[in-house]
Protein backbone atom coordinates (compact mmCIF):
# COMPACT_ATOMS: atom_id res chain seq x y z
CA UNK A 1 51.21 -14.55 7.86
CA UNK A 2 50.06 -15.76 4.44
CA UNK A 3 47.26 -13.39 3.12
CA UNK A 4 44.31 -13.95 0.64
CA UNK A 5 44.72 -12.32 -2.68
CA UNK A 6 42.03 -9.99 -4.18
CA UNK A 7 41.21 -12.97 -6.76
CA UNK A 8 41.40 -14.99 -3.69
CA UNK A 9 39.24 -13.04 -1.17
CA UNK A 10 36.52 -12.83 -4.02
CA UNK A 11 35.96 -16.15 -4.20
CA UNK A 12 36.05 -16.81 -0.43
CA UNK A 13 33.47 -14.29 -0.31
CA UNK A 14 31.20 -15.80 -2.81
CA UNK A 15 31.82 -19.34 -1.14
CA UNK A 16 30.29 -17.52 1.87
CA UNK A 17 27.29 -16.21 0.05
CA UNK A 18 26.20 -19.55 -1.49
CA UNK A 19 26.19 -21.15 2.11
CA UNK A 20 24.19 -18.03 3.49
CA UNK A 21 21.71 -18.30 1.00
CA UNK A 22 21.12 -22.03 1.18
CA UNK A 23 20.52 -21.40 4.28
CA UNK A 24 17.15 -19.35 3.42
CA UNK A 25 15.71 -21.65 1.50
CA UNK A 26 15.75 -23.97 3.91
CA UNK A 27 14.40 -21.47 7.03
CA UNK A 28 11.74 -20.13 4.12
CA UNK A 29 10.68 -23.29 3.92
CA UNK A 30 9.10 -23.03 7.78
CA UNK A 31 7.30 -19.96 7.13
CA UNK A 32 6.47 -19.92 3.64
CA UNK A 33 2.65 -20.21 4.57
CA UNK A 34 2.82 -17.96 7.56
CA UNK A 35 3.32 -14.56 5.80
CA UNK A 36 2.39 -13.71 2.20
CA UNK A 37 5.64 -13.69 -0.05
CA UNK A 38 5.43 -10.32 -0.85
CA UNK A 39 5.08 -8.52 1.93
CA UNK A 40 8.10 -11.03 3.36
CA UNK A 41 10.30 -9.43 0.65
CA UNK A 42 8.96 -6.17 1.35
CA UNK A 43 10.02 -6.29 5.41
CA UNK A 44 13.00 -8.28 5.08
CA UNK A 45 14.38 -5.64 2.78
CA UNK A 46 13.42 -2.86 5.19
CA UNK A 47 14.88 -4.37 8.19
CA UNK A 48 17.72 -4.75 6.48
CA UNK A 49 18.08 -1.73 5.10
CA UNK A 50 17.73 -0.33 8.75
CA UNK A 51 20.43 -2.45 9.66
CA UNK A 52 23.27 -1.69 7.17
CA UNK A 53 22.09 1.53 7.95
CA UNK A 54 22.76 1.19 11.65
CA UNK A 55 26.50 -0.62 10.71
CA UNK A 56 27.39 2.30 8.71
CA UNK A 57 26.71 5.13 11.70
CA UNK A 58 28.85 2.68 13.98
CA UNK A 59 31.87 2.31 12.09
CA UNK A 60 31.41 6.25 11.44
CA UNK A 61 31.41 5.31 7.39
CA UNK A 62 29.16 8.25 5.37
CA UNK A 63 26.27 7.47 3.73
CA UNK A 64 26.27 7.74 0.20
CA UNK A 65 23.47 8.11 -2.16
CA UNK A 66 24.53 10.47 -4.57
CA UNK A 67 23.78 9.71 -8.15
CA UNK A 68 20.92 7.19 -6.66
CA UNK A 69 19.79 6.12 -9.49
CA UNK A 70 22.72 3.24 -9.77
CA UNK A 71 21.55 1.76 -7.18
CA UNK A 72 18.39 2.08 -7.75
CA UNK A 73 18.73 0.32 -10.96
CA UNK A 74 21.04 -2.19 -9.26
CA UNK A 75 18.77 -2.86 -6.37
CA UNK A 76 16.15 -3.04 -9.05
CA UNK A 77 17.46 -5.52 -10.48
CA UNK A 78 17.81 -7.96 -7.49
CA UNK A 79 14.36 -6.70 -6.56
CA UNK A 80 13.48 -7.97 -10.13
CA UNK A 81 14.82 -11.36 -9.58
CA UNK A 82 12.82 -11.72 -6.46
CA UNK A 83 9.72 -10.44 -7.72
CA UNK A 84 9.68 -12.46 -10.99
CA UNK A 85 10.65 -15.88 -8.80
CA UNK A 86 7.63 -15.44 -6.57
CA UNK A 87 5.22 -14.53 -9.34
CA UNK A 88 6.81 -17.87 -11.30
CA UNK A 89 6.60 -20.15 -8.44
CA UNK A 90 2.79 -18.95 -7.63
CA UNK A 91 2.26 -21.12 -11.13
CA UNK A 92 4.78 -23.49 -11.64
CA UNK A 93 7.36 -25.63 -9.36
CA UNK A 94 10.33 -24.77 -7.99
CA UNK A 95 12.60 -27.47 -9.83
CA UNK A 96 11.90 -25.42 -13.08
CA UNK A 97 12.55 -22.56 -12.01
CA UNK A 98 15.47 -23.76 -10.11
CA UNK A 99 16.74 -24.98 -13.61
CA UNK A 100 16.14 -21.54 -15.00
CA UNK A 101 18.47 -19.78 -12.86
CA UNK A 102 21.69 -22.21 -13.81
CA UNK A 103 21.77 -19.65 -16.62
CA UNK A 104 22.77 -16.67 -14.57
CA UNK A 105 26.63 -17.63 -14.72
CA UNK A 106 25.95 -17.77 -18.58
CA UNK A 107 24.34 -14.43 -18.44
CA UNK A 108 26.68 -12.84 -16.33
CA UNK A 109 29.47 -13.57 -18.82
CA UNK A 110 27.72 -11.36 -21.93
CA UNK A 111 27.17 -8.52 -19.21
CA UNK A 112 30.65 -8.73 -18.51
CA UNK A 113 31.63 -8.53 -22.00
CA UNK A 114 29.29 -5.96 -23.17
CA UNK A 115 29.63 -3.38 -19.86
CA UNK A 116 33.07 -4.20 -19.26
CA UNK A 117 34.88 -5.70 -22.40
CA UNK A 118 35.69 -8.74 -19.67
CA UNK A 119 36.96 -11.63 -21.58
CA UNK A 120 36.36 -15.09 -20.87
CA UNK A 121 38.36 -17.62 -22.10
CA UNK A 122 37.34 -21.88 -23.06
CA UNK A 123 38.65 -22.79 -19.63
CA UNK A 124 36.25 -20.69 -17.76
CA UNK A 125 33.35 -21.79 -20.14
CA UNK A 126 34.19 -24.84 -19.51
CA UNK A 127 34.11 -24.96 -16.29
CA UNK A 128 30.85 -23.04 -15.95
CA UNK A 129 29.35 -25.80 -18.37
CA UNK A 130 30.10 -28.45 -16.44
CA UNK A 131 29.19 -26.37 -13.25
CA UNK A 132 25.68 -25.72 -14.69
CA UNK A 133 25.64 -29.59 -15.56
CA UNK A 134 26.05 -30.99 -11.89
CA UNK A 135 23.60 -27.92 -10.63
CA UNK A 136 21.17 -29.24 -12.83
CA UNK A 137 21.38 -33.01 -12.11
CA UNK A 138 21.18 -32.15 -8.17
CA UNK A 139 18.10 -30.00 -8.87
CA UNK A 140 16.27 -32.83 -10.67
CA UNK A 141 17.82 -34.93 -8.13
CA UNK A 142 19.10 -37.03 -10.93
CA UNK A 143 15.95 -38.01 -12.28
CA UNK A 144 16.49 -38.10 -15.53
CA UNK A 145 12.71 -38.74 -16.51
CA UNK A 146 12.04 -35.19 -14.65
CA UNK A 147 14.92 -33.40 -16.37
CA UNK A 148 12.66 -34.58 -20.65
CA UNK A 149 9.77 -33.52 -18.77
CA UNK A 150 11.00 -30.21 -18.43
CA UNK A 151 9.08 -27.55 -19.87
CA UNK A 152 9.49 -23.95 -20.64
CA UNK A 153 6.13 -21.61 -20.44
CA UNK A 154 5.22 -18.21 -19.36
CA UNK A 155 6.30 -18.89 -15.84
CA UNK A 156 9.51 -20.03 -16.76
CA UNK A 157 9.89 -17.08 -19.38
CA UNK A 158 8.98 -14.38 -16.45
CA UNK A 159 11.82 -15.86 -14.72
CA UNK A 160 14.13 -15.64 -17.24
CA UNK A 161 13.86 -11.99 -17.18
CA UNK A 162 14.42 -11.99 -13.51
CA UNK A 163 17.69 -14.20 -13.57
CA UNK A 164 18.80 -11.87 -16.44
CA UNK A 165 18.53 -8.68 -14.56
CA UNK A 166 20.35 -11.29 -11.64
CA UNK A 167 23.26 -12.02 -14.05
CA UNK A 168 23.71 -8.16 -14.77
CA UNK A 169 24.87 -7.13 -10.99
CA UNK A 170 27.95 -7.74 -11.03
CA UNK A 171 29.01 -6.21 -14.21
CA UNK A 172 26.55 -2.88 -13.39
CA UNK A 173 28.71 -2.84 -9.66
CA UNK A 174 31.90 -2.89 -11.23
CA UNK A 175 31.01 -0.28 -13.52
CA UNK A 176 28.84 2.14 -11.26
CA UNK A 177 29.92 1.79 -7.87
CA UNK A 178 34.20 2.25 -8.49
CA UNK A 179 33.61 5.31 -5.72
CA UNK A 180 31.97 3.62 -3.04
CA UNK A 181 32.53 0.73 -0.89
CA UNK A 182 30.92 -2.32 -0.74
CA UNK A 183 29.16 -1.20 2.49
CA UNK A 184 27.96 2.15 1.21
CA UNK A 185 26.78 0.04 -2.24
CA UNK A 186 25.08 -2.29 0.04
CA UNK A 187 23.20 -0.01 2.05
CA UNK A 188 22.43 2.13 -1.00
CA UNK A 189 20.94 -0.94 -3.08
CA UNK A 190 19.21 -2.49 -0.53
CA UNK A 191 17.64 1.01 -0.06
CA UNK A 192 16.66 1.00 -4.29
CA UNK A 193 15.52 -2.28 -3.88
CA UNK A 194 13.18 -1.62 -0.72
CA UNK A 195 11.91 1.11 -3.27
CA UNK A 196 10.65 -1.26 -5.83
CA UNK A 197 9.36 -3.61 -3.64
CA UNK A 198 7.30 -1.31 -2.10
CA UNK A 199 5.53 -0.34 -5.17
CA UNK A 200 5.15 -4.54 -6.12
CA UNK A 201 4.40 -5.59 -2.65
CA UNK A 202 2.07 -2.27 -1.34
CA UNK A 203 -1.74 -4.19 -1.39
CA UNK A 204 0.26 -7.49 0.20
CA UNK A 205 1.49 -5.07 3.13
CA UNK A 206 -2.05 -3.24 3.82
CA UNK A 207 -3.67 -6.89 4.26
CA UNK A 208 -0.62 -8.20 6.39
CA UNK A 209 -1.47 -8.21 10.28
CA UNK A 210 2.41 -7.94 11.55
CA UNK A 211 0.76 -8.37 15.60
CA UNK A 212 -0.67 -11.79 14.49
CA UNK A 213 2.22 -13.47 12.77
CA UNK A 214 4.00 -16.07 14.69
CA UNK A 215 7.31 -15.30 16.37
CA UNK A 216 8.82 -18.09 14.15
CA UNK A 217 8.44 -15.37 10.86
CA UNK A 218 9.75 -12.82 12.89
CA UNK A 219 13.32 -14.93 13.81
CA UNK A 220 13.37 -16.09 9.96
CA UNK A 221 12.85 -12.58 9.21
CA UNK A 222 15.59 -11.49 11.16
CA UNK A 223 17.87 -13.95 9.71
CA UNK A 224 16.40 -13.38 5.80
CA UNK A 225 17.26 -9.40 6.29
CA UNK A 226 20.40 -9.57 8.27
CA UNK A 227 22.24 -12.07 6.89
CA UNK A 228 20.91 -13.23 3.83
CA UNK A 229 20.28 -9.66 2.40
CA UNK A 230 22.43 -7.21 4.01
CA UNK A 231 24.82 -9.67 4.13
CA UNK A 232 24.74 -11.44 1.30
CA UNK A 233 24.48 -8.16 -0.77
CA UNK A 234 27.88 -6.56 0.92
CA UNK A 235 29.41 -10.36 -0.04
CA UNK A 236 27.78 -10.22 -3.80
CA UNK A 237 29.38 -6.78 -4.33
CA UNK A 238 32.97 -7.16 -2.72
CA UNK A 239 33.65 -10.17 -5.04
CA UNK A 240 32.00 -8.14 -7.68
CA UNK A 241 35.18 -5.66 -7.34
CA UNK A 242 37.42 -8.75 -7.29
CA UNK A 243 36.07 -11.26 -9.49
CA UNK A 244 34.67 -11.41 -13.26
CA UNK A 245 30.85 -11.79 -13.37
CA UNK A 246 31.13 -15.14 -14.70
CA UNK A 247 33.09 -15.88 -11.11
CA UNK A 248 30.80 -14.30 -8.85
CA UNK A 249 27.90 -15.75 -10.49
CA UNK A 250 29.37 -19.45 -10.91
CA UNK A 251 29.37 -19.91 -7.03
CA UNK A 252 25.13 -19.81 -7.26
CA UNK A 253 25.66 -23.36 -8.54
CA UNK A 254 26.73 -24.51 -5.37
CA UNK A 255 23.46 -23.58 -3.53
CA UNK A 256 21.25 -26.60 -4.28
CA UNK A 257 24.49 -28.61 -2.91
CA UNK A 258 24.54 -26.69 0.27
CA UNK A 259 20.45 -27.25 0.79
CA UNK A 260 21.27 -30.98 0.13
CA UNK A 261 23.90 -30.49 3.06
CA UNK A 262 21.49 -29.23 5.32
CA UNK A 263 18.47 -31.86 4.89
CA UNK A 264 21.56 -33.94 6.17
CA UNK A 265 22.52 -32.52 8.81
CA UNK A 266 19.25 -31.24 10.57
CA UNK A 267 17.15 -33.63 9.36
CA UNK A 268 18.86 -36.87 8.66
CA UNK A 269 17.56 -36.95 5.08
CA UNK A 270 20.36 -38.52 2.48
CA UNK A 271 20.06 -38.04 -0.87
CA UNK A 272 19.98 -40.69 -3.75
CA UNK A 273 23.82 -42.10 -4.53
CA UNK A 274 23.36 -40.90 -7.90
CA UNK A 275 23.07 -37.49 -7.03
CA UNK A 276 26.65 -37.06 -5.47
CA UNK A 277 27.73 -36.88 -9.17
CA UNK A 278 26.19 -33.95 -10.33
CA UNK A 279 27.64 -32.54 -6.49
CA UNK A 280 31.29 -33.81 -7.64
CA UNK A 281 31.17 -31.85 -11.07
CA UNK A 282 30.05 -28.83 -9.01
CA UNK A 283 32.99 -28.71 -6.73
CA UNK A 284 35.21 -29.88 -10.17
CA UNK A 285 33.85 -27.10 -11.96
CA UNK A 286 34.88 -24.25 -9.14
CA UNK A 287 38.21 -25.87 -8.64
CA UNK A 288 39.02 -25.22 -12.54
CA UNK A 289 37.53 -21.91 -11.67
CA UNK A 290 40.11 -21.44 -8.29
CA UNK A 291 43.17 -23.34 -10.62
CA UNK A 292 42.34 -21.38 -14.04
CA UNK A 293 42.78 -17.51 -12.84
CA UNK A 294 45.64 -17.14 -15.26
CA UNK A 295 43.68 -18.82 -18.02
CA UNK A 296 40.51 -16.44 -17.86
């Protein structure tokens, strides 16, 4: 039986993650003004937190949280990206921000390089350029009057601190967490980032009434701390031991694809011809990515 290699499984994994994600922007979307944002992060992170918990005294795996503050400082860092997206979008729109984040692959390459020493060579720049290129058209929905109108302010610039910290996780796995597994990481970041939410989130969580929130927050919940943290985290930091940053992080361009995908299916909603081009250079760009290993 033909077997993945490591190269391979990395990328299968990240292929994974972008469709899981996707996926929670669109259930957000439902209960975005049931629950303050917050607080949402706040709980999701603690249920899952509980859970990875739970998976670990199943499969009999130890608990590890020595030297904590690695993963506090890599939890931290997604907490970070969180925190900085919801302060940015309480100001500005999401399509901004949106384009902010396309730098993360960008980003992830100098942490690579300055952490680890990882080299990256014109093919993979390449392809991440024309990756970022067809993220960008789909998130402007190929409106090209949108894309001048684009401005950069203090919302955007918050952000920008939040996808760098983003863009760092990879590179700060590979370097701090060569002892552990990608379960024990998971629970153990998840656990720093629950910490710094807390502190951001605290006055959001007093005011929150959990009894009168409608059971559709609760399922979304479920599904945000489950899957799309606990298991998007375990995903982020196996291909982190596999892959180059640049790698890991390229597959985030696929996510406003995937969204597109899913106004399709569950709600009939096609997008504009035009846009299928900036789809096409996405999947172009992590094909060179999948056909250029021996290039990097």
């Amino acid at each position: 039986m033909h077997t993945l290699s490591a190269d391979g499984q990395g990328h299968f994994a990240m292929l994974a993650f972008s469709l899981l994600v996707s996926l929670s922007f669109f259930f957000g979307h439902f209960i975005a003004p049931d629950i303050d944002p917050g607080a949402l992060m706040a709980l999701r992170f603690a249920l899952a937190t509980v859970f990875l918990f739970a998976v670990l005294k199943a499969l009999g795996v130890p608990v590890v949280l020595t030297r904590f503050w690695r993963f506090a400082l890599i939890g931290g860092c997604m907490a970070a990206y969180f925190i900085t997206m919801f302060e940015a979008l309480r100001l500005t729109n999401a399509v901004s921000t949106a384009a902010v984040f396309t730098l993360t692959p960008l980003l992830a390459v100098c942490f690579g390089w300055v952490l680890l020493n990882q080299r990256t060579g014109p093919w993979v720049v390449a392809a991440l350029l024309i990756g970022g290129a067809g993220a960008v058209w789909v998130i402007f929905r190929a409106d090209l009057e949108e894309l001048v109108r684009l401005e950069i302010g203090p919302c955007e610039a918050i952000f920008f601190f939040g996808t760098l910290a983003h863009g760092a996780v990879p590179a700060l796995v590979r370097r701090l967490c060569v002892d552990v597994t990608p379960l024990q990481s998971s629970f153990a970041t998840t656990l720093g980032a629950l910490t710094v939410t807390c502190v951001y989130a605290f006055p959001a969580l007093i005011e929150t009434n959990l009894s009168s929130l409608p059971q559709r927050v609760w399922w979304v919940m479920a599904y945000l701390a489950i899957v799309t943290t606990a298991g998007t985290f375990f995903l982020l930091q196996y291909a982190s031991k596999r892959l180059p940053g640049s790698k890991v992080m390229a597959y985030t361009y696929l996510v406003p694809s995937w969204v597109i995908f899913w106004e399709v299916v569950a709600l009939s909603r096609w997008p504009a011809p035009a846009i299928f081009a900036g789809i096409l250079a996405t999947i172009v760009a992590l094909l060179m990515l999948l056909r250029g290993e021996a290039r990097v």
